[in-house]
PDB file of N, CA and C in Angstrom:
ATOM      1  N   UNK A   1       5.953  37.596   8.626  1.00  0.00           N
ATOM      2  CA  UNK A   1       5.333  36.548   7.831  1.00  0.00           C
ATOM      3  C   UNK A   1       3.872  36.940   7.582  1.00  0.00           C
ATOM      4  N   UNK A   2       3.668  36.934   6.260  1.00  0.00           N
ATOM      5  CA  UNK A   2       2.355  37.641   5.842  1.00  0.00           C
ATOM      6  C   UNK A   2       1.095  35.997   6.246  1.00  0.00           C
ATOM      7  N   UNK A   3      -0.147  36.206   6.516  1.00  0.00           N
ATOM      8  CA  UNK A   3      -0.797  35.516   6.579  1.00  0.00           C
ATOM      9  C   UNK A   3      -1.203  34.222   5.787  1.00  0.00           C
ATOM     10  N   UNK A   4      -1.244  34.547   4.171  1.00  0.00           N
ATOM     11  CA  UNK A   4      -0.508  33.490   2.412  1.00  0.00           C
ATOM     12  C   UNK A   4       0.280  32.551   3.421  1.00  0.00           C
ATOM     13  N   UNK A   5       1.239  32.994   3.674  1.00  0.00           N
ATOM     14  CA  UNK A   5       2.528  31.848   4.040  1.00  0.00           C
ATOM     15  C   UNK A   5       2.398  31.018   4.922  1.00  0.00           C
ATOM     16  N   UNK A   6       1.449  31.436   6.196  1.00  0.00           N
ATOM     17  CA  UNK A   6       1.074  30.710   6.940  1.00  0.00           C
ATOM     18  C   UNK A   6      -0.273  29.475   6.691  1.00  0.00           C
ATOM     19  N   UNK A   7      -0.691  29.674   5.487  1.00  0.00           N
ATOM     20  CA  UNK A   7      -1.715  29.360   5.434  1.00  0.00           C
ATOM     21  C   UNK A   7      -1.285  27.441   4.431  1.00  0.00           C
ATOM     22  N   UNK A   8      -0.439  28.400   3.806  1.00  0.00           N
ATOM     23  CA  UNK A   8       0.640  27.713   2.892  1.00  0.00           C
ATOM     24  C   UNK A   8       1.078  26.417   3.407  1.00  0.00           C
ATOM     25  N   UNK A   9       2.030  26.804   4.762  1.00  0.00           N
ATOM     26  CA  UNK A   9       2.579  26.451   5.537  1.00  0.00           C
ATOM     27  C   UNK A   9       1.484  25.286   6.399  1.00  0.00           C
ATOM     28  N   UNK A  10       0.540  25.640   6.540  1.00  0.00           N
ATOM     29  CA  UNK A  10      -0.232  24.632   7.233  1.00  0.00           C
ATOM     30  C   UNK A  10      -0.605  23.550   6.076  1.00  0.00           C
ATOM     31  N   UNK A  11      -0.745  23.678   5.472  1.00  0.00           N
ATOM     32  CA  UNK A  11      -1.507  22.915   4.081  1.00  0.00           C
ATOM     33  C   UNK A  11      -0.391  22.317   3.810  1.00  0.00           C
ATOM     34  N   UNK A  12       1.078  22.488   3.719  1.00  0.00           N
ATOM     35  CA  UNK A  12       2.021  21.509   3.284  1.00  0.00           C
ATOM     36  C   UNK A  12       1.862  20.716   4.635  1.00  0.00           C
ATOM     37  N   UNK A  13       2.597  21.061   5.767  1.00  0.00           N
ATOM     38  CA  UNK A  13       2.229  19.950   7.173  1.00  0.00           C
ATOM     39  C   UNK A  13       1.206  19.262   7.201  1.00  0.00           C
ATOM     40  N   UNK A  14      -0.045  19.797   6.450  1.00  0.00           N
ATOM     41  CA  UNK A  14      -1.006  19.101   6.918  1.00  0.00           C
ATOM     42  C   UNK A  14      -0.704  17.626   5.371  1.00  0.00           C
ATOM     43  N   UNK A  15      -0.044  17.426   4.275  1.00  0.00           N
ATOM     44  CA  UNK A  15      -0.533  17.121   3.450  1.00  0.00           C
ATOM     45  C   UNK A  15       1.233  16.049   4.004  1.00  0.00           C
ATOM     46  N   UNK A  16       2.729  16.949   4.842  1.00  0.00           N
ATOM     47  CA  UNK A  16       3.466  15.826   5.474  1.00  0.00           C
ATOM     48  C   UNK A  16       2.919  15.357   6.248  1.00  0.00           C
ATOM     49  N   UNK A  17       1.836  15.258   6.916  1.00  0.00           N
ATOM     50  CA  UNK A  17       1.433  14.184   8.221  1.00  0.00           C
ATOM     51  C   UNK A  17       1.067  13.426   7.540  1.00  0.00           C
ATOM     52  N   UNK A  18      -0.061  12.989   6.299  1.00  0.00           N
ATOM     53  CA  UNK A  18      -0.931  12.308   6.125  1.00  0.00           C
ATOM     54  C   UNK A  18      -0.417  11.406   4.737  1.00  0.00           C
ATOM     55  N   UNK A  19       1.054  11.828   4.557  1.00  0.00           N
ATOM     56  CA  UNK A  19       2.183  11.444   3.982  1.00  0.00           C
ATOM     57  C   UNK A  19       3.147  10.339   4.843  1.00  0.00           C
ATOM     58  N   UNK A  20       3.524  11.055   6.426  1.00  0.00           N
ATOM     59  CA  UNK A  20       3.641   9.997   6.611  1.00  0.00           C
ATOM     60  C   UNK A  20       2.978   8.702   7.604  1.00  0.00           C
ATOM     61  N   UNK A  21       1.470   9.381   7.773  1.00  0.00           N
ATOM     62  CA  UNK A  21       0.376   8.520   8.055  1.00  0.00           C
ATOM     63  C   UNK A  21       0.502   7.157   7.650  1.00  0.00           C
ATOM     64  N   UNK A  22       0.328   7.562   5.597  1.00  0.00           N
ATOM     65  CA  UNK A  22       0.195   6.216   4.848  1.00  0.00           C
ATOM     66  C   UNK A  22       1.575   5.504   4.895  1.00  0.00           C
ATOM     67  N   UNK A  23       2.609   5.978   5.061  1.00  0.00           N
ATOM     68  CA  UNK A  23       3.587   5.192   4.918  1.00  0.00           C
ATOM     69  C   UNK A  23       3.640   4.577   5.913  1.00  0.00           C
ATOM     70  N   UNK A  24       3.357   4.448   7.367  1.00  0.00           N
ATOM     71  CA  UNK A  24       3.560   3.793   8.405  1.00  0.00           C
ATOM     72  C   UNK A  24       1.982   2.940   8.380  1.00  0.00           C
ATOM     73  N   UNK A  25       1.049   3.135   7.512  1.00  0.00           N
ATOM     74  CA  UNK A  25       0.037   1.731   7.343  1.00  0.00           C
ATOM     75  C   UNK A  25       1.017   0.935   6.633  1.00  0.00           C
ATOM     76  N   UNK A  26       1.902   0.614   5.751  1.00  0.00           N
ATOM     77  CA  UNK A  26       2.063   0.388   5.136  1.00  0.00           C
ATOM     78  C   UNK A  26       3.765  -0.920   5.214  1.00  0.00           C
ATOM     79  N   UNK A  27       3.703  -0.450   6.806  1.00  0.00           N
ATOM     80  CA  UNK A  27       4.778  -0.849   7.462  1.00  0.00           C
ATOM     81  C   UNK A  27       4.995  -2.114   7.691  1.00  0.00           C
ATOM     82  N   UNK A  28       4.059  -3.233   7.361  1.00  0.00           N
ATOM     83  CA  UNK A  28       4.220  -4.514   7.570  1.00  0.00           C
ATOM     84  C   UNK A  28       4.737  -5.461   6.781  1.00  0.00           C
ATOM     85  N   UNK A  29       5.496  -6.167   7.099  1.00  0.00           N
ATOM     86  CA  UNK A  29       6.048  -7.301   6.308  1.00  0.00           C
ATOM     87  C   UNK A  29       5.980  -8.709   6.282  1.00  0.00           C
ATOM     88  N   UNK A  30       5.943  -9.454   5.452  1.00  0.00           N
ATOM     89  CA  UNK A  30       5.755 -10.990   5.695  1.00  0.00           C
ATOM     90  C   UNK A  30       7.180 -11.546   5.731  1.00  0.00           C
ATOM     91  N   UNK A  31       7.503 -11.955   6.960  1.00  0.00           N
ATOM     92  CA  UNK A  31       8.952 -12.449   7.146  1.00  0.00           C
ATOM     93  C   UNK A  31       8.782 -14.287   6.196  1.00  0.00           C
ATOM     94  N   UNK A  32       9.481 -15.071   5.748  1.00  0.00           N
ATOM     95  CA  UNK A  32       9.396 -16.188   5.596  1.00  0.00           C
ATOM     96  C   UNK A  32      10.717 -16.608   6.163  1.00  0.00           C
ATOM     97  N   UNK A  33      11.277 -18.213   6.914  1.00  0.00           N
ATOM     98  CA  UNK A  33      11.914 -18.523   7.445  1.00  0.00           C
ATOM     99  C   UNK A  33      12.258 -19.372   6.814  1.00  0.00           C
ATOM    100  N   UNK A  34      14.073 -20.298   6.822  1.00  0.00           N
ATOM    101  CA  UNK A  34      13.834 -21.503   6.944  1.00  0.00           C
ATOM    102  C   UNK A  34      13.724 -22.609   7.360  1.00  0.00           C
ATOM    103  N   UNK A  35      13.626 -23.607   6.580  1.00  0.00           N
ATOM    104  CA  UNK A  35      13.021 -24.882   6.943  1.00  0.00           C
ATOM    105  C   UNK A  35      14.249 -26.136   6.381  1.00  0.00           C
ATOM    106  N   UNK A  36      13.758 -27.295   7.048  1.00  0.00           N
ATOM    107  CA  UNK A  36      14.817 -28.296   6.185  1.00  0.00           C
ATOM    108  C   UNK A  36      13.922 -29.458   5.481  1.00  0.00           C
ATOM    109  N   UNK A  37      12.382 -28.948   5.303  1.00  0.00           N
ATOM    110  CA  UNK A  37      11.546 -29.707   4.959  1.00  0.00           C
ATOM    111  C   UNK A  37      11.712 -29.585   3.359  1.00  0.00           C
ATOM    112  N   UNK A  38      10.995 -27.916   3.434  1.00  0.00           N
ATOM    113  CA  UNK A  38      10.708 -27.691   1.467  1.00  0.00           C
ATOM    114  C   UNK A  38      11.818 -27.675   0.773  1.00  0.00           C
ATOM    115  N   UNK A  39      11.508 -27.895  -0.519  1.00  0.00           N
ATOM    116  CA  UNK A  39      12.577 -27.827  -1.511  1.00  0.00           C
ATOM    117  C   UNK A  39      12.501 -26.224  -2.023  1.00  0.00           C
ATOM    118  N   UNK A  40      13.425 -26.249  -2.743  1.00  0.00           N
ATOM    119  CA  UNK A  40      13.887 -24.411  -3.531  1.00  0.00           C
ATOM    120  C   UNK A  40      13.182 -24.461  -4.125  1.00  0.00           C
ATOM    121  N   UNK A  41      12.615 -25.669  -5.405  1.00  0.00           N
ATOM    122  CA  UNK A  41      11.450 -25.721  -6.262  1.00  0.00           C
ATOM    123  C   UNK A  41      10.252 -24.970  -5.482  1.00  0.00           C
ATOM    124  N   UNK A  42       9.829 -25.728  -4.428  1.00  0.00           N
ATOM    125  CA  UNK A  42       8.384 -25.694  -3.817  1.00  0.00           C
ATOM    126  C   UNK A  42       8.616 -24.117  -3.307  1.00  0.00           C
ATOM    127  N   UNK A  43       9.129 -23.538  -2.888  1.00  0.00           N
ATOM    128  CA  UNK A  43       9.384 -22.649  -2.523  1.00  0.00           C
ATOM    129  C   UNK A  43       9.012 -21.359  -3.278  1.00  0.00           C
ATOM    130  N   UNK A  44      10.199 -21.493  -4.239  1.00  0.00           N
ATOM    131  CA  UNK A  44       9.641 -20.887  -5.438  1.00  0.00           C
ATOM    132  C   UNK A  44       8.796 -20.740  -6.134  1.00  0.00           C
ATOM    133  N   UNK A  45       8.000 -21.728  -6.465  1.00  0.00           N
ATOM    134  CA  UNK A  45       6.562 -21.465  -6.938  1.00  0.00           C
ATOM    135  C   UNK A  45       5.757 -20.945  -5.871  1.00  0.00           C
ATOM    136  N   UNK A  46       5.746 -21.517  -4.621  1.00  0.00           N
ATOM    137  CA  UNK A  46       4.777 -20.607  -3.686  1.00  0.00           C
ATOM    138  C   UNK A  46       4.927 -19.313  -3.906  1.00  0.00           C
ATOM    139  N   UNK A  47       6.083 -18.536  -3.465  1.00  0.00           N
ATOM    140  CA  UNK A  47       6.411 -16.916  -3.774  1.00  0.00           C
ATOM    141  C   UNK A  47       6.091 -16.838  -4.691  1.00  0.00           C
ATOM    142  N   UNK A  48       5.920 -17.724  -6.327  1.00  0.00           N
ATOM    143  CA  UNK A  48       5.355 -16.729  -7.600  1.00  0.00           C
ATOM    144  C   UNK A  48       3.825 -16.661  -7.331  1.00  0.00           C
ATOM    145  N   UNK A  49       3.131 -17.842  -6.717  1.00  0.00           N
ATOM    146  CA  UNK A  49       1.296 -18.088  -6.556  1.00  0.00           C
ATOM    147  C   UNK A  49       1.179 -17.054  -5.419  1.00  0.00           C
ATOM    148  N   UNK A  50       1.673 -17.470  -4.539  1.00  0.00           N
ATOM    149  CA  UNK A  50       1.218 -16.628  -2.981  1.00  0.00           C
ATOM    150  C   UNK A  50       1.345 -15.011  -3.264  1.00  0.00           C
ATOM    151  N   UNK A  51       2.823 -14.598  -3.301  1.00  0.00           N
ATOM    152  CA  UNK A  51       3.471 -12.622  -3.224  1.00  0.00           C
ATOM    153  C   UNK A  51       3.767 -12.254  -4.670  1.00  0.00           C
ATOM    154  N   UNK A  52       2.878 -13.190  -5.552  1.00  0.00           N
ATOM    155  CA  UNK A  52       3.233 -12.504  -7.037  1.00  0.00           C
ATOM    156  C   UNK A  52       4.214 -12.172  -7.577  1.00  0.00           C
ATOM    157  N   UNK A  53       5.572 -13.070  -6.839  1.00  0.00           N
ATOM    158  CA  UNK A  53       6.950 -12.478  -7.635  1.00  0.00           C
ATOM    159  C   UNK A  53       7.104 -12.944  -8.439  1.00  0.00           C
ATOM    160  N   UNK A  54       8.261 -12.089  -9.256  1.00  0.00           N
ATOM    161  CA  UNK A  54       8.845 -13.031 -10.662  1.00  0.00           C
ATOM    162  C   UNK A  54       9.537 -14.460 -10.045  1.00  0.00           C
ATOM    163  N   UNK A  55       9.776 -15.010 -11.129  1.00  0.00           N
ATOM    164  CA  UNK A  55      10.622 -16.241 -10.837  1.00  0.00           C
ATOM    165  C   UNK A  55      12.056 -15.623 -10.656  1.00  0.00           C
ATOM    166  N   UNK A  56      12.425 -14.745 -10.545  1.00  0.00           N
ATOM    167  CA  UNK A  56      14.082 -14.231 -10.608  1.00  0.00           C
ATOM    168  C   UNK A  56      13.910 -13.786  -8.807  1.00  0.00           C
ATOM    169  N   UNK A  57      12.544 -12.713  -8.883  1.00  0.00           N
ATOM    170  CA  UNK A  57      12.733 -12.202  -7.429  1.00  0.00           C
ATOM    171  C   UNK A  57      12.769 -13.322  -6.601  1.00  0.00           C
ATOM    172  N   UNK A  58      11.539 -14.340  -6.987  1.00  0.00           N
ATOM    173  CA  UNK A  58      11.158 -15.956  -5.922  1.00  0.00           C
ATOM    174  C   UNK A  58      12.751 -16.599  -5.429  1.00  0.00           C
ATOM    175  N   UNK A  59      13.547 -16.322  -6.477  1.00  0.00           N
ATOM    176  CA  UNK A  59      14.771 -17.569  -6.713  1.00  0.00           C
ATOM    177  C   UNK A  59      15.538 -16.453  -5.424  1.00  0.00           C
ATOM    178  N   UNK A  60      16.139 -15.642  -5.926  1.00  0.00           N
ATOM    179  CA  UNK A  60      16.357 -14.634  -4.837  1.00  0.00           C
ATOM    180  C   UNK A  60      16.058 -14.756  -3.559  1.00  0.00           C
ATOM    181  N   UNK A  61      14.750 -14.331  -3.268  1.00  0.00           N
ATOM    182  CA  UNK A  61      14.176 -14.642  -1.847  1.00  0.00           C
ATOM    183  C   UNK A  61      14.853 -16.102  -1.132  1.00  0.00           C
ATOM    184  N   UNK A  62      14.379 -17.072  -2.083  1.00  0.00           N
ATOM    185  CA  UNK A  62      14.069 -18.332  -1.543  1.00  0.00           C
ATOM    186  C   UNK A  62      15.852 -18.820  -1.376  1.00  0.00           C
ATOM    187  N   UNK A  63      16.890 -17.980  -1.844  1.00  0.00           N
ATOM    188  CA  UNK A  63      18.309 -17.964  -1.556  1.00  0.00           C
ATOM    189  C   UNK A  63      18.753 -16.970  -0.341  1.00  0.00           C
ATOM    190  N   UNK A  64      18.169 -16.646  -0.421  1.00  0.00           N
ATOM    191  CA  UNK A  64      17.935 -15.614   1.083  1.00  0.00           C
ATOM    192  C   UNK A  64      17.604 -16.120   2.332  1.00  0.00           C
ATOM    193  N   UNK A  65      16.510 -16.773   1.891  1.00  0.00           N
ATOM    194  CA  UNK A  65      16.059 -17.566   3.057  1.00  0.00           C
ATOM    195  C   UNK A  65      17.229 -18.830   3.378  1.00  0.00           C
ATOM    196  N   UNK A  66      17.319 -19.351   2.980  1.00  0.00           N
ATOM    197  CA  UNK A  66      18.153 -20.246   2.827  1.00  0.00           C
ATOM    198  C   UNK A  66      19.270 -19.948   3.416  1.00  0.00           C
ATOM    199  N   UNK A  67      20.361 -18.796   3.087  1.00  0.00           N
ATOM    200  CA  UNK A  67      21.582 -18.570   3.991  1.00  0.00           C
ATOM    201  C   UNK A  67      21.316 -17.870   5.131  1.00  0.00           C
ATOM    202  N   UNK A  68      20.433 -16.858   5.092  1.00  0.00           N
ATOM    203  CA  UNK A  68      20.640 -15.716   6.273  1.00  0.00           C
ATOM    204  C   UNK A  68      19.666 -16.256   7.271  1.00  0.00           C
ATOM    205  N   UNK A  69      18.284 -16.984   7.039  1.00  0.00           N
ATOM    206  CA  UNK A  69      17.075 -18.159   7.922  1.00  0.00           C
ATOM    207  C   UNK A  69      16.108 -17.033   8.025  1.00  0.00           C
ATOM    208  N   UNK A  70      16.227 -15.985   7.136  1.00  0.00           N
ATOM    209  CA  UNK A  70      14.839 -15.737   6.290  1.00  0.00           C
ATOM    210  C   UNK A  70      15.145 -14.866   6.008  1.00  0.00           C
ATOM    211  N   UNK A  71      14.045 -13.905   4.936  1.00  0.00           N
ATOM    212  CA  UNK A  71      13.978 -13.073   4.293  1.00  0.00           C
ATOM    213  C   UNK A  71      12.516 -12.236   4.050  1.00  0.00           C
ATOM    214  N   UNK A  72      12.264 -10.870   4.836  1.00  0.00           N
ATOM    215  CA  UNK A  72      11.218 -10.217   4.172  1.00  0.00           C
ATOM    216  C   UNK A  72      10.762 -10.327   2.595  1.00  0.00           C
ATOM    217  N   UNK A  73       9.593 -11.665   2.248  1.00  0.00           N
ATOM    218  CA  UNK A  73       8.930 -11.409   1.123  1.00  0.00           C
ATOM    219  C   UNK A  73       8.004 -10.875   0.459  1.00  0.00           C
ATOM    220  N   UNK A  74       7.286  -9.753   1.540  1.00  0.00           N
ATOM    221  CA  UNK A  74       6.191  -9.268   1.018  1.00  0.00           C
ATOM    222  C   UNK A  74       6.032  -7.939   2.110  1.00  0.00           C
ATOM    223  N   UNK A  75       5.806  -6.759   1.624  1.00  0.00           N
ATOM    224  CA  UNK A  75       5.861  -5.402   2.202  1.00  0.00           C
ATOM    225  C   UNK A  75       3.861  -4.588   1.413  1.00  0.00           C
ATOM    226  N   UNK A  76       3.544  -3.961   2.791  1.00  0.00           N
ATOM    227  CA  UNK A  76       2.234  -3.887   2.716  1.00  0.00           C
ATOM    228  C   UNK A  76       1.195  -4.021   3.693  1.00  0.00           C
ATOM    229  N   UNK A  77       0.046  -3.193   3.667  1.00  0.00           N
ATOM    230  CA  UNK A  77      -1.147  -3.194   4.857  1.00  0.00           C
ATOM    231  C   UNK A  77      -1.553  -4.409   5.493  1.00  0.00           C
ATOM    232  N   UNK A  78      -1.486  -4.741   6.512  1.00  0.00           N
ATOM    233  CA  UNK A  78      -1.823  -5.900   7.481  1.00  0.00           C
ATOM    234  C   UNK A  78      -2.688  -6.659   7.016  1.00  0.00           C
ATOM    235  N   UNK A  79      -3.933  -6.168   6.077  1.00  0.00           N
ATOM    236  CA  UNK A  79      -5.133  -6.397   5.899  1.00  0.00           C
ATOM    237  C   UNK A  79      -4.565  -7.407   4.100  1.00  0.00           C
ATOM    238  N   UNK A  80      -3.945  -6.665   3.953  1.00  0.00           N
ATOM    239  CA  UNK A  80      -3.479  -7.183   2.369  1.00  0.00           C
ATOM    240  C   UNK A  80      -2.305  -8.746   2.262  1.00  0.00           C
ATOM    241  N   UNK A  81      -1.097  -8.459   3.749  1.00  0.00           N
ATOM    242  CA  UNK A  81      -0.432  -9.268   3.531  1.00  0.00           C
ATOM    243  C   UNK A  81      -0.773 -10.689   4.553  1.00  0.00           C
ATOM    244  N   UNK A  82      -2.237  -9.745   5.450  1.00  0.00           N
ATOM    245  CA  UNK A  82      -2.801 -11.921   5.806  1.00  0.00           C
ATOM    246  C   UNK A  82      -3.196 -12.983   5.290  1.00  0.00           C
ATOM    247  N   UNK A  83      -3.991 -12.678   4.267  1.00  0.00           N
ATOM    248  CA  UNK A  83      -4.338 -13.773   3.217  1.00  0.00           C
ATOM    249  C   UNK A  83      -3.143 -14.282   2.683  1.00  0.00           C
ATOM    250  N   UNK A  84      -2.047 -13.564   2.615  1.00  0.00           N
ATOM    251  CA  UNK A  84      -1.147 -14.502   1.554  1.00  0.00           C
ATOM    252  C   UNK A  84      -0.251 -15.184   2.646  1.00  0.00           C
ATOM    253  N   UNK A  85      -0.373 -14.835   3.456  1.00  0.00           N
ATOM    254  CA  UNK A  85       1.014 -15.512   4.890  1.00  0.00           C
ATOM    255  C   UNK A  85      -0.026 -16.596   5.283  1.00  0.00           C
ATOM    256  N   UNK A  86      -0.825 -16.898   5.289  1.00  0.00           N
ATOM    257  CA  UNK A  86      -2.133 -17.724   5.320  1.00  0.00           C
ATOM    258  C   UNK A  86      -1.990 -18.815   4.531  1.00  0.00           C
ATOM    259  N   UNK A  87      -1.791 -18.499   3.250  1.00  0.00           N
ATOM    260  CA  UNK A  87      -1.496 -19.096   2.364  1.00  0.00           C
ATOM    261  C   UNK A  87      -0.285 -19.847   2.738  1.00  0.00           C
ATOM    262  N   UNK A  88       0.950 -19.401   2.684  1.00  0.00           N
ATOM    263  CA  UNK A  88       2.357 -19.390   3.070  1.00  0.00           C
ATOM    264  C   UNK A  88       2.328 -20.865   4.214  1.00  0.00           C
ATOM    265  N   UNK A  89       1.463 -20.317   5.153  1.00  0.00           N
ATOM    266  CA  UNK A  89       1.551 -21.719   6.236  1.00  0.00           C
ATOM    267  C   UNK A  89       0.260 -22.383   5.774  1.00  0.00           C
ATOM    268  N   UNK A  90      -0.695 -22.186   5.179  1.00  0.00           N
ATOM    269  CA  UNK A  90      -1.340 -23.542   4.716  1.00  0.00           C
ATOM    270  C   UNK A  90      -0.486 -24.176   3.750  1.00  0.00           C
ATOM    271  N   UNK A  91       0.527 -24.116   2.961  1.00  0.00           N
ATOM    272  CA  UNK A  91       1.704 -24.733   2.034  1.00  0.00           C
ATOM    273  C   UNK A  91       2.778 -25.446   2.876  1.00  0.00           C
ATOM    274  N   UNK A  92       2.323 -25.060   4.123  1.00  0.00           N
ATOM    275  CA  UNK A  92       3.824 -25.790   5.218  1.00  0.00           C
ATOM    276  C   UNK A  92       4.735 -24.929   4.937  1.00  0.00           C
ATOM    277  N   UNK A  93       4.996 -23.392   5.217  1.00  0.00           N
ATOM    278  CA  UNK A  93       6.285 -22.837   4.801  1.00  0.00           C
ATOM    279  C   UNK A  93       5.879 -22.274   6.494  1.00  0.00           C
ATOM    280  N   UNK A  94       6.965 -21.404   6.877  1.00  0.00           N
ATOM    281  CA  UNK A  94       7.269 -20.730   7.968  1.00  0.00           C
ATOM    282  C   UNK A  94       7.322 -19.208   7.877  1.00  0.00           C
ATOM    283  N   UNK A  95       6.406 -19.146   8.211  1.00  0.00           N
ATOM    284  CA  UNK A  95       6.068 -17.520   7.869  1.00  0.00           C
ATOM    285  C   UNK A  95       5.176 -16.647   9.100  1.00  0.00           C
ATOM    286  N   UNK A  96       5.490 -15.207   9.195  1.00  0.00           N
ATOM    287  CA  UNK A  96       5.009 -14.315  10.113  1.00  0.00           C
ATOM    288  C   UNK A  96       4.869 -12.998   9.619  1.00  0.00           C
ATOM    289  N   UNK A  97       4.087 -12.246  10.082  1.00  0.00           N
ATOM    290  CA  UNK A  97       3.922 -11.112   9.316  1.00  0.00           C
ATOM    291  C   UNK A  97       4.103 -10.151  10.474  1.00  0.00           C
ATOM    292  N   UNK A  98       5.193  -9.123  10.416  1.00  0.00           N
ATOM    293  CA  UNK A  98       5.903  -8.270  11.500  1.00  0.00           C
ATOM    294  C   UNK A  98       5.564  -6.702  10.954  1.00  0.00           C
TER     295      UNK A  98
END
């Protein structure tokens, strides 16, 4: 192995670590649970104000939540998905960010 290859070789490893560095910041999720308080309405609009979904993804989720007693709605840096899970339980919803 000529010296090129090794050099090569370090520079790709070095460029998979820091590859999958960012992907494991990136590892957090906002679980939402349910409840027998909110309605599907209220629900739904929170997920479009709060995690910016469409109204198709919100309706989704918020049917998710509903049969299975929750559903990951929001994927993203710790720092990004507290304000909105914040949000989530200042609305009275049931939410954690894992």
């Amino acid at each position: 192995m000529n010296m090129n290859n090794m050099i090569y070789f370090t520079k790709e490893k070095q460029q998979e670590s820091f590859d999958v560095a960012a992907q494991e910041a990136e590892k957090h999720e906002i679980l939402l649970f349910n409840d027998d308080v909110n309605t599907f309405d209220f629900v739904i609009d929170s997920l479009i104000e709060v995690c910016d979904h469409s109204p198709e993804q919100a309706e989704q989720c918020t049917y998710l939540v509903h049969y299975k007693g929750k559903c990951a709605v929001k994927t993203g840096e710790y720092e990004e998905l507290k304000p909105r899970c914040t949000r989530l339980l200042e609305r009275g919803l049931s939410a954690e960010i894992v």
